[in-house]
C-alpha atoms as a PDB file:
ATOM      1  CA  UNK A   1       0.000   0.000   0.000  1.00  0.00           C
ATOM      2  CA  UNK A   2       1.338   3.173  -0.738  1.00  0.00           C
ATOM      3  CA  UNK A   3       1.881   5.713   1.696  1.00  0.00           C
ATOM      4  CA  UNK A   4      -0.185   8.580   2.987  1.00  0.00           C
ATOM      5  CA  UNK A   5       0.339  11.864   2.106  1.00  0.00           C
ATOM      6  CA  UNK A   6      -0.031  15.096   4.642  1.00  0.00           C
ATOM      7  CA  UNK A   7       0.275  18.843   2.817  1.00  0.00           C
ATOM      8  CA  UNK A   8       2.181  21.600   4.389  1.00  0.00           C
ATOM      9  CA  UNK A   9       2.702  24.861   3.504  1.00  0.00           C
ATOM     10  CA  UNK A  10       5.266  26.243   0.659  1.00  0.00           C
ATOM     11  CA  UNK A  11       8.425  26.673   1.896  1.00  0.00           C
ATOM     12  CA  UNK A  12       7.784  24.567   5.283  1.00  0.00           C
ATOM     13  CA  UNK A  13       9.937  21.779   4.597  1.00  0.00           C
ATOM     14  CA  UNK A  14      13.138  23.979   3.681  1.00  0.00           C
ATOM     15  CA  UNK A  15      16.193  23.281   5.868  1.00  0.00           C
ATOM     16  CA  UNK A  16      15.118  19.551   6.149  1.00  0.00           C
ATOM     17  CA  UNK A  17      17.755  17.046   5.377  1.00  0.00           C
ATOM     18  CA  UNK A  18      17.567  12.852   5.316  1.00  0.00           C
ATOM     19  CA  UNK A  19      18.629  11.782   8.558  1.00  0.00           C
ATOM     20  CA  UNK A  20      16.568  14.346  10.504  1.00  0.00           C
ATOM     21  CA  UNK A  21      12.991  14.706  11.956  1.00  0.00           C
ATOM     22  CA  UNK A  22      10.133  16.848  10.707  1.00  0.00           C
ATOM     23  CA  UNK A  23       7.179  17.763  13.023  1.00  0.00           C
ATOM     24  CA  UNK A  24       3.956  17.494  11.170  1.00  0.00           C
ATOM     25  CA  UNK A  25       1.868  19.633  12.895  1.00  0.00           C
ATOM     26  CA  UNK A  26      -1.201  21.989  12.882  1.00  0.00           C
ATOM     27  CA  UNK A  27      -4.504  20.567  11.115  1.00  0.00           C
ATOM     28  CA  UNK A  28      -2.473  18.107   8.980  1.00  0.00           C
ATOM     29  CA  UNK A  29      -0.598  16.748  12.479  1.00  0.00           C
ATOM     30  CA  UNK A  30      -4.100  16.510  13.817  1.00  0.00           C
ATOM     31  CA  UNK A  31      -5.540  14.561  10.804  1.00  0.00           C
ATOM     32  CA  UNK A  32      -2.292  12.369  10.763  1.00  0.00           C
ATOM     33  CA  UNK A  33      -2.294  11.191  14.210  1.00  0.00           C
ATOM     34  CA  UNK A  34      -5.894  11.625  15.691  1.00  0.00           C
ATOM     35  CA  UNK A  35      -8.074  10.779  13.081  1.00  0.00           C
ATOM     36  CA  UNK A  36      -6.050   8.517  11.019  1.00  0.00           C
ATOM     37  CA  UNK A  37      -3.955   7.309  14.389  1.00  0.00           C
ATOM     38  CA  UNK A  38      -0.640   7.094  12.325  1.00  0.00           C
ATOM     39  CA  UNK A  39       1.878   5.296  14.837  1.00  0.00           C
ATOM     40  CA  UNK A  40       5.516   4.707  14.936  1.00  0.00           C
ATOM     41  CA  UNK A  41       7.396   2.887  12.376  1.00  0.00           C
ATOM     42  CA  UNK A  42       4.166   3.744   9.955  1.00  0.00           C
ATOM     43  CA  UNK A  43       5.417   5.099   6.390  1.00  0.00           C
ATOM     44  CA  UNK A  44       4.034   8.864   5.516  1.00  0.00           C
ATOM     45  CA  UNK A  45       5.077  11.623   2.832  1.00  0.00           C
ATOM     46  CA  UNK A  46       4.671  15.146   3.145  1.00  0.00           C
ATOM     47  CA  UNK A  47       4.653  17.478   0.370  1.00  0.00           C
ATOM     48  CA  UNK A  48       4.774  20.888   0.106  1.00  0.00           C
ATOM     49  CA  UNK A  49       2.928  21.925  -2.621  1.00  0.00           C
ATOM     50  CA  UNK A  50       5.744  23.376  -4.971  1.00  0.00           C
ATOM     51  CA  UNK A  51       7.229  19.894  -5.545  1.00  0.00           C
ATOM     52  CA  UNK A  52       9.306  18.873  -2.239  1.00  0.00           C
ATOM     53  CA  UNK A  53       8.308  15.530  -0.437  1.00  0.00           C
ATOM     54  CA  UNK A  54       9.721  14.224   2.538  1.00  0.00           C
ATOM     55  CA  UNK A  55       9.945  10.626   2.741  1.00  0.00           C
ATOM     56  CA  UNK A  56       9.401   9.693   6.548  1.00  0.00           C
ATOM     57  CA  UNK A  57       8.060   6.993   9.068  1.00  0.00           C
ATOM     58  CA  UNK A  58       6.711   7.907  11.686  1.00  0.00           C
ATOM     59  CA  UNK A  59       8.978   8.296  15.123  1.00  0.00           C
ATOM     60  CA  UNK A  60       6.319   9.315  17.864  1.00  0.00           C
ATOM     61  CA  UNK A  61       3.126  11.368  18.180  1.00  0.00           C
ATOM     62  CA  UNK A  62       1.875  13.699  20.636  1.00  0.00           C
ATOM     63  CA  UNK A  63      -0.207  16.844  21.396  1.00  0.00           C
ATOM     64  CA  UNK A  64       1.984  18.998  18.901  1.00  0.00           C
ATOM     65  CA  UNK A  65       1.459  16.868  16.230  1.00  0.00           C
ATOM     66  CA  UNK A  66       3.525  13.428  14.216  1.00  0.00           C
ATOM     67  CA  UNK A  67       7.133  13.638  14.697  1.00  0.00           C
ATOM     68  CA  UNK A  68       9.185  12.271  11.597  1.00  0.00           C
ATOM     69  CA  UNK A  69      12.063  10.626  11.268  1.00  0.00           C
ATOM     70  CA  UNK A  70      13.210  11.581   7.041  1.00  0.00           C
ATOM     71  CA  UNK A  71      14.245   8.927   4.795  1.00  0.00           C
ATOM     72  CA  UNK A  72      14.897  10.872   2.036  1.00  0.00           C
ATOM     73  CA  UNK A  73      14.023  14.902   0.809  1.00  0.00           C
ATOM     74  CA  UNK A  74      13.292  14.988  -3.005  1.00  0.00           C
ATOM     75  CA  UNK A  75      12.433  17.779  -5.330  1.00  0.00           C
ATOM     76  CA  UNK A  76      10.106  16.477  -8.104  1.00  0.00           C
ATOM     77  CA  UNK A  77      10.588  19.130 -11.231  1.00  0.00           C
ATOM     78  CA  UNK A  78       7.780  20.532 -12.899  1.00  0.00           C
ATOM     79  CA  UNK A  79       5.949  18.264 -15.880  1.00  0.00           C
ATOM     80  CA  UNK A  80       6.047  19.977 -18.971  1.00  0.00           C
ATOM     81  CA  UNK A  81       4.263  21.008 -21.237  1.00  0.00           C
ATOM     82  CA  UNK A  82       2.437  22.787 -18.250  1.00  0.00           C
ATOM     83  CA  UNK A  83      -1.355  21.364 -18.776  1.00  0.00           C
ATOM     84  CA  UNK A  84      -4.074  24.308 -18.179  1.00  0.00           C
ATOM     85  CA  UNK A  85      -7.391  23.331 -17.742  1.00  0.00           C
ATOM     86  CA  UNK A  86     -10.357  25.897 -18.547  1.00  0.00           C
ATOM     87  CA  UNK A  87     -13.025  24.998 -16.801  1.00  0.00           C
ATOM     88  CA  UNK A  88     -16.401  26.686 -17.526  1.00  0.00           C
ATOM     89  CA  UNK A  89     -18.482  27.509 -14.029  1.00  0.00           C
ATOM     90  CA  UNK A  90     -21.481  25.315 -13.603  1.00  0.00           C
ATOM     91  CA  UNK A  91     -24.042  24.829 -11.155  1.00  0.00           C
ATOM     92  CA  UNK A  92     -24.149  21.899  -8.300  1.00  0.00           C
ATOM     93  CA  UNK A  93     -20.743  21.006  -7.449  1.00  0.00           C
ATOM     94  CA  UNK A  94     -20.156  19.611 -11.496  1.00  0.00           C
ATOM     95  CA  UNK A  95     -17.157  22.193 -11.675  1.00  0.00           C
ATOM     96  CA  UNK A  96     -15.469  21.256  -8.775  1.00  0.00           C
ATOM     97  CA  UNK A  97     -16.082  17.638  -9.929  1.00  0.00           C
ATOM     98  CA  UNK A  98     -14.028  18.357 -13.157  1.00  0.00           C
ATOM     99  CA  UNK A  99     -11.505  20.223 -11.474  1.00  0.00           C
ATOM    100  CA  UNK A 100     -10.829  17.334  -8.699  1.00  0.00           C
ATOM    101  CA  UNK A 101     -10.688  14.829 -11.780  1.00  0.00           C
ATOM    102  CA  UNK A 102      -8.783  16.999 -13.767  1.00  0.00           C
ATOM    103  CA  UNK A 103      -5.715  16.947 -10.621  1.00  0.00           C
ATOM    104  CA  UNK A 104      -5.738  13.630  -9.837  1.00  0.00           C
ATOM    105  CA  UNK A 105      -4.747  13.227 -13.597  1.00  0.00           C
ATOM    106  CA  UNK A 106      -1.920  15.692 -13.726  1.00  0.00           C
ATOM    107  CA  UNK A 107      -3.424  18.870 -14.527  1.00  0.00           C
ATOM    108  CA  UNK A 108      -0.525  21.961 -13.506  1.00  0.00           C
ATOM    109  CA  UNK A 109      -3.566  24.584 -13.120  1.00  0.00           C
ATOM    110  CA  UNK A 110      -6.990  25.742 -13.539  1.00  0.00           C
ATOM    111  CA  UNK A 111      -8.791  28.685 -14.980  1.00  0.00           C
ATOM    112  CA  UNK A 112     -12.769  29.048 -14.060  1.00  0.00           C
ATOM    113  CA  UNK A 113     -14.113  30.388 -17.070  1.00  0.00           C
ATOM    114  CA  UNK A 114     -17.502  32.952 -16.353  1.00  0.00           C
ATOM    115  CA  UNK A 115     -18.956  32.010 -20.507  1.00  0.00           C
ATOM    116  CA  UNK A 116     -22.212  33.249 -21.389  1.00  0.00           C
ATOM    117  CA  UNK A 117     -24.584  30.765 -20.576  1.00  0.00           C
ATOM    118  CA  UNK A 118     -23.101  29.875 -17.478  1.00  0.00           C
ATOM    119  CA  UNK A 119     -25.765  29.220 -14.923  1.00  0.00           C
ATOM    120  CA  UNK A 120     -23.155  30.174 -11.724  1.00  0.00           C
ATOM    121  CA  UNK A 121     -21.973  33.621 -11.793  1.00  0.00           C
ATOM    122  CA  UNK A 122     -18.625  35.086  -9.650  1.00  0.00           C
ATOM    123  CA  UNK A 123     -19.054  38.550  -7.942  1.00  0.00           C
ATOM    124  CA  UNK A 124     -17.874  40.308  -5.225  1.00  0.00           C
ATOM    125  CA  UNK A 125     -17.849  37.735  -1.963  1.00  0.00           C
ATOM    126  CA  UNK A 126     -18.998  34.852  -4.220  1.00  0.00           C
ATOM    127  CA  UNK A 127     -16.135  35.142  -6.329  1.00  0.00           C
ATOM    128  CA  UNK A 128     -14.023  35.128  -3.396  1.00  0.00           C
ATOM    129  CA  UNK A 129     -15.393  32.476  -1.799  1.00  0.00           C
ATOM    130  CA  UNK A 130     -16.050  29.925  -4.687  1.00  0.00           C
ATOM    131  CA  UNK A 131     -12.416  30.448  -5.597  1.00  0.00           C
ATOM    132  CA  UNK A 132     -11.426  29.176  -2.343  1.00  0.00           C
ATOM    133  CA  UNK A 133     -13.785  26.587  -2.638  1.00  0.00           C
ATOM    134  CA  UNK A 134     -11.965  25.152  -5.808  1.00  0.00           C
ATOM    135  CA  UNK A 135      -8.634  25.784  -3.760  1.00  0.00           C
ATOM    136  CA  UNK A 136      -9.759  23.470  -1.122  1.00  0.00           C
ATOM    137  CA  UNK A 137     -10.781  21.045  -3.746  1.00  0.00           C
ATOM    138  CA  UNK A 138      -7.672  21.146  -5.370  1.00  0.00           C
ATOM    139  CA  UNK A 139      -5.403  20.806  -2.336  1.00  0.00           C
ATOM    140  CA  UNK A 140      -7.724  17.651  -1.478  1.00  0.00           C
ATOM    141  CA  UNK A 141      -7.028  15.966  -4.839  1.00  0.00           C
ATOM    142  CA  UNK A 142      -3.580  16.814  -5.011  1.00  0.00           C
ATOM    143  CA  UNK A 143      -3.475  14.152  -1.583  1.00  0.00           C
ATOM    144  CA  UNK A 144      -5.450  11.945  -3.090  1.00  0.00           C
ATOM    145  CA  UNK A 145      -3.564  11.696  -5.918  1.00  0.00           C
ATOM    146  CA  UNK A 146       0.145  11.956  -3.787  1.00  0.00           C
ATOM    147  CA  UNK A 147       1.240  14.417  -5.903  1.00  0.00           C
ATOM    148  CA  UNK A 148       4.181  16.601  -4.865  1.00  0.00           C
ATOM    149  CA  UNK A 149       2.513  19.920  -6.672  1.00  0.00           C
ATOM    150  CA  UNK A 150      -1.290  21.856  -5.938  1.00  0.00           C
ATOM    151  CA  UNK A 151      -2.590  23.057  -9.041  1.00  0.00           C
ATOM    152  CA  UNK A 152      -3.185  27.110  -9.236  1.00  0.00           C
ATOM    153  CA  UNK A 153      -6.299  28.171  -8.934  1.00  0.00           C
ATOM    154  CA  UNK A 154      -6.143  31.405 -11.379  1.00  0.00           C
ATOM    155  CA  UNK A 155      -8.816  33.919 -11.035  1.00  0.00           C
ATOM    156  CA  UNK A 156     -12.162  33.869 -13.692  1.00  0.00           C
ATOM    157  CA  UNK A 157     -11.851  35.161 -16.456  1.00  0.00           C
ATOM    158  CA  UNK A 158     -14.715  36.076 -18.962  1.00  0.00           C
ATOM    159  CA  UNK A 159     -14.906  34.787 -22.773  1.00  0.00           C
ATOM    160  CA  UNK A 160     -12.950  38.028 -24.032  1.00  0.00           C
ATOM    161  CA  UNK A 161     -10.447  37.097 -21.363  1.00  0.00           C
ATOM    162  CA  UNK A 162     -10.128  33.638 -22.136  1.00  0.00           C
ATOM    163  CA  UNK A 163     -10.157  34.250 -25.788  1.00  0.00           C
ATOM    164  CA  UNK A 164      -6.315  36.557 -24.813  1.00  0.00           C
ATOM    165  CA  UNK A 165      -5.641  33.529 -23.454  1.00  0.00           C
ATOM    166  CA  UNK A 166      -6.005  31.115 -25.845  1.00  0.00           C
ATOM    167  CA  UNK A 167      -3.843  33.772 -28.303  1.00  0.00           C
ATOM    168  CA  UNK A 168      -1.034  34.266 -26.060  1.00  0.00           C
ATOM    169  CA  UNK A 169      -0.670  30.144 -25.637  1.00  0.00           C
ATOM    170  CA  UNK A 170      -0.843  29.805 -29.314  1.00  0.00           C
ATOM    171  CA  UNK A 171       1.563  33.038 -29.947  1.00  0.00           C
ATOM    172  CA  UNK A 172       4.423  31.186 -26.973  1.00  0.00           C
ATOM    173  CA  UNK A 173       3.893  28.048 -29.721  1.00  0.00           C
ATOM    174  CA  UNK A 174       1.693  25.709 -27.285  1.00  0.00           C
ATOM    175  CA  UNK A 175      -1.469  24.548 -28.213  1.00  0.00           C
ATOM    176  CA  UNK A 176      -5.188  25.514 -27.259  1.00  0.00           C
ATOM    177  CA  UNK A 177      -8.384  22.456 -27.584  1.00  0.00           C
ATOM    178  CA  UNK A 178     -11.827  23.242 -27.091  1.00  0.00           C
ATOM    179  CA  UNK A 179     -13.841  20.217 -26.727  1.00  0.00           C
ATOM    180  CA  UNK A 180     -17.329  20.804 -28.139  1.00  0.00           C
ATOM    181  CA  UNK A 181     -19.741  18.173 -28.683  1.00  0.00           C
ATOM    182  CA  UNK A 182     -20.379  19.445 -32.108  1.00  0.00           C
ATOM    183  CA  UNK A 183     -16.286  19.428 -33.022  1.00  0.00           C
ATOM    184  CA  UNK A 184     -14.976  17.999 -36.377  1.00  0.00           C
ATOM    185  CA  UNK A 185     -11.843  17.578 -35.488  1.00  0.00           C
ATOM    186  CA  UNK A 186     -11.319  14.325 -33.366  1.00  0.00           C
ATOM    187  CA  UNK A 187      -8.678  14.688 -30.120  1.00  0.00           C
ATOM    188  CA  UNK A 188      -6.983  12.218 -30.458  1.00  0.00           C
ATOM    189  CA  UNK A 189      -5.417  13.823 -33.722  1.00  0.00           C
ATOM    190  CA  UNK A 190      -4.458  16.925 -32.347  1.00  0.00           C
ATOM    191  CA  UNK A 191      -1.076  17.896 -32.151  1.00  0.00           C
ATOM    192  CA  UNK A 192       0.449  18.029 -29.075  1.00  0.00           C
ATOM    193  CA  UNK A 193       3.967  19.736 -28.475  1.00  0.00           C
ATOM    194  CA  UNK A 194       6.630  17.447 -27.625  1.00  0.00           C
ATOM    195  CA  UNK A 195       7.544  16.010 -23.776  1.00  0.00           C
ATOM    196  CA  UNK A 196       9.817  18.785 -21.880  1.00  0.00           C
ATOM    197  CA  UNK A 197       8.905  21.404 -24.385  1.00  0.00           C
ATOM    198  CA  UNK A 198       8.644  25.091 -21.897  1.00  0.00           C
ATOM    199  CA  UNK A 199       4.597  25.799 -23.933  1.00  0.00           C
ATOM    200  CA  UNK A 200       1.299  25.827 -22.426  1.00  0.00           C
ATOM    201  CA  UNK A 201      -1.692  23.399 -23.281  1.00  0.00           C
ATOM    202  CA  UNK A 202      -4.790  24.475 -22.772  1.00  0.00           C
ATOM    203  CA  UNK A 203      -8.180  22.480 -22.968  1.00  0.00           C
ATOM    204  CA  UNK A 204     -11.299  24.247 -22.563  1.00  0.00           C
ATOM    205  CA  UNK A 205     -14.597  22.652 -20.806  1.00  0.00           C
ATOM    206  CA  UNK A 206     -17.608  24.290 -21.574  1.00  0.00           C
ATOM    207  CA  UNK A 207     -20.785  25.006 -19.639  1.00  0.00           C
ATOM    208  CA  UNK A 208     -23.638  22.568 -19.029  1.00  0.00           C
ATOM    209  CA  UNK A 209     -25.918  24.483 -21.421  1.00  0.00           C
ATOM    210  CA  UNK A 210     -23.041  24.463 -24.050  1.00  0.00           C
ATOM    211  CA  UNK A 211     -20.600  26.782 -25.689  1.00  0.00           C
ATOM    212  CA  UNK A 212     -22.314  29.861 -28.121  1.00  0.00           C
ATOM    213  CA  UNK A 213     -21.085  29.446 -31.423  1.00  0.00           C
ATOM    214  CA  UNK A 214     -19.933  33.242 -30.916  1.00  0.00           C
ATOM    215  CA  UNK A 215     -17.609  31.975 -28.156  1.00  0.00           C
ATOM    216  CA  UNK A 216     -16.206  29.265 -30.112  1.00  0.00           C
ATOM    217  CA  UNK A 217     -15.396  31.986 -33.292  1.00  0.00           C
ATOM    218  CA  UNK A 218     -13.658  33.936 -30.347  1.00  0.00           C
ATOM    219  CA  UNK A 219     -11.647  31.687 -29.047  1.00  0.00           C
ATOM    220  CA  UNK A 220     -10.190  30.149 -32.744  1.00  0.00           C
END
């Protein structure tokens, strides 16, 4: 089985070396040896978020949290091509859905996308808040998945936005899909830039009620 893995704050595991201990603590200490009653001599990561992972087992636990003993410190490098997924904001929780799928398959960040017929709209405090809301579920994911890396949550842009987007990937030479039901062009023939290259891909989800065929001249 493999092994857990606790988040932490960027930057929290600098200064930690293998052959050293790490104290997990705060809400992810809490999680680690309260609810899921990690004990000694149990294997757990923690990541960081920007691509450090501590490899540790367990040494003792306490009020302050899960004391560590590390095995190893790694720093996992970026993937590239960077994948960008556009996700369209849609009512229920079916964004945040696509979004959680979309990081537990590798996805490097996220753009909620207000298009027309979008039944959610961001303002104000909702805006705030809903963005936080996909931050949470993107932090949850990246556990789930035991990735070293939490996707960026950007903040929503409208079609015109999206459409400056799509231009600037395509000007840097990376490569922007829009999946439409009604597309001619099948995905599996795009074409992709190659592994390692320093571009941008870009797929674009639209709403529930579908993508206006205005918004689909904009963003070509």
């Amino acid at each position: 089985m493999s092994a857990p893995v606790f988040l932490t704050e960027p930057g929290a595991l600098r200064g930690v070396v293998a052959g050293g201990t790490y104290l997990l603590d705060g809400a992810e200490g809490r999680h680690a040896g309260v609810v899921q009653r990690r004990g000694p001599g149990e294997r757990v990561d923690v990541v960081d978020g920007t691509g450090v992972r501590l490899v540790g087992v367990v040494e003792s636990t306490g009020p302050d949290g899960v004391r560590l003993r590390v095995l190893a410190r790694n720093e996992e490098p970026p993937d590239r091509p960077v994948l960008v997924l556009a996700q369209a904001l849609a009512k229920g929780d079916r964004d945040e859905l696509a979004i959680e799928a979309a990081t537990e398959v590798g996805v490097d960040a996220v753009l909620p996308w207000q298009a027309a017929r979008s039944v959610v709209v961001w303002r104000g405090d909702r805006a705030a808040k809903s963005r936080a809301r996909w931050l949470g579920t993107v932090r949850a994911a990246t556990k789930q998945a035991r990735r070293s890396r939490v996707p960026a949550v950007e903040h929503a842009v409208d079609t015109a936005g999206l459409a400056r987007r799509v231009a600037d990937v395509v000007a840097a030479g990376g490569t922007a899909l829009v999946l439409h039901e009604e597309a001619t062009v099948p995905l599996r023939t795009a074409a992709l830039p190659v592994d390692g290259s320093d571009v941008e891909v870009l797929v674009v989800v639209g709403p529930e009620a579908d993508t206006l065929a205005s918004e689909i001249g904009d963003l070509r």
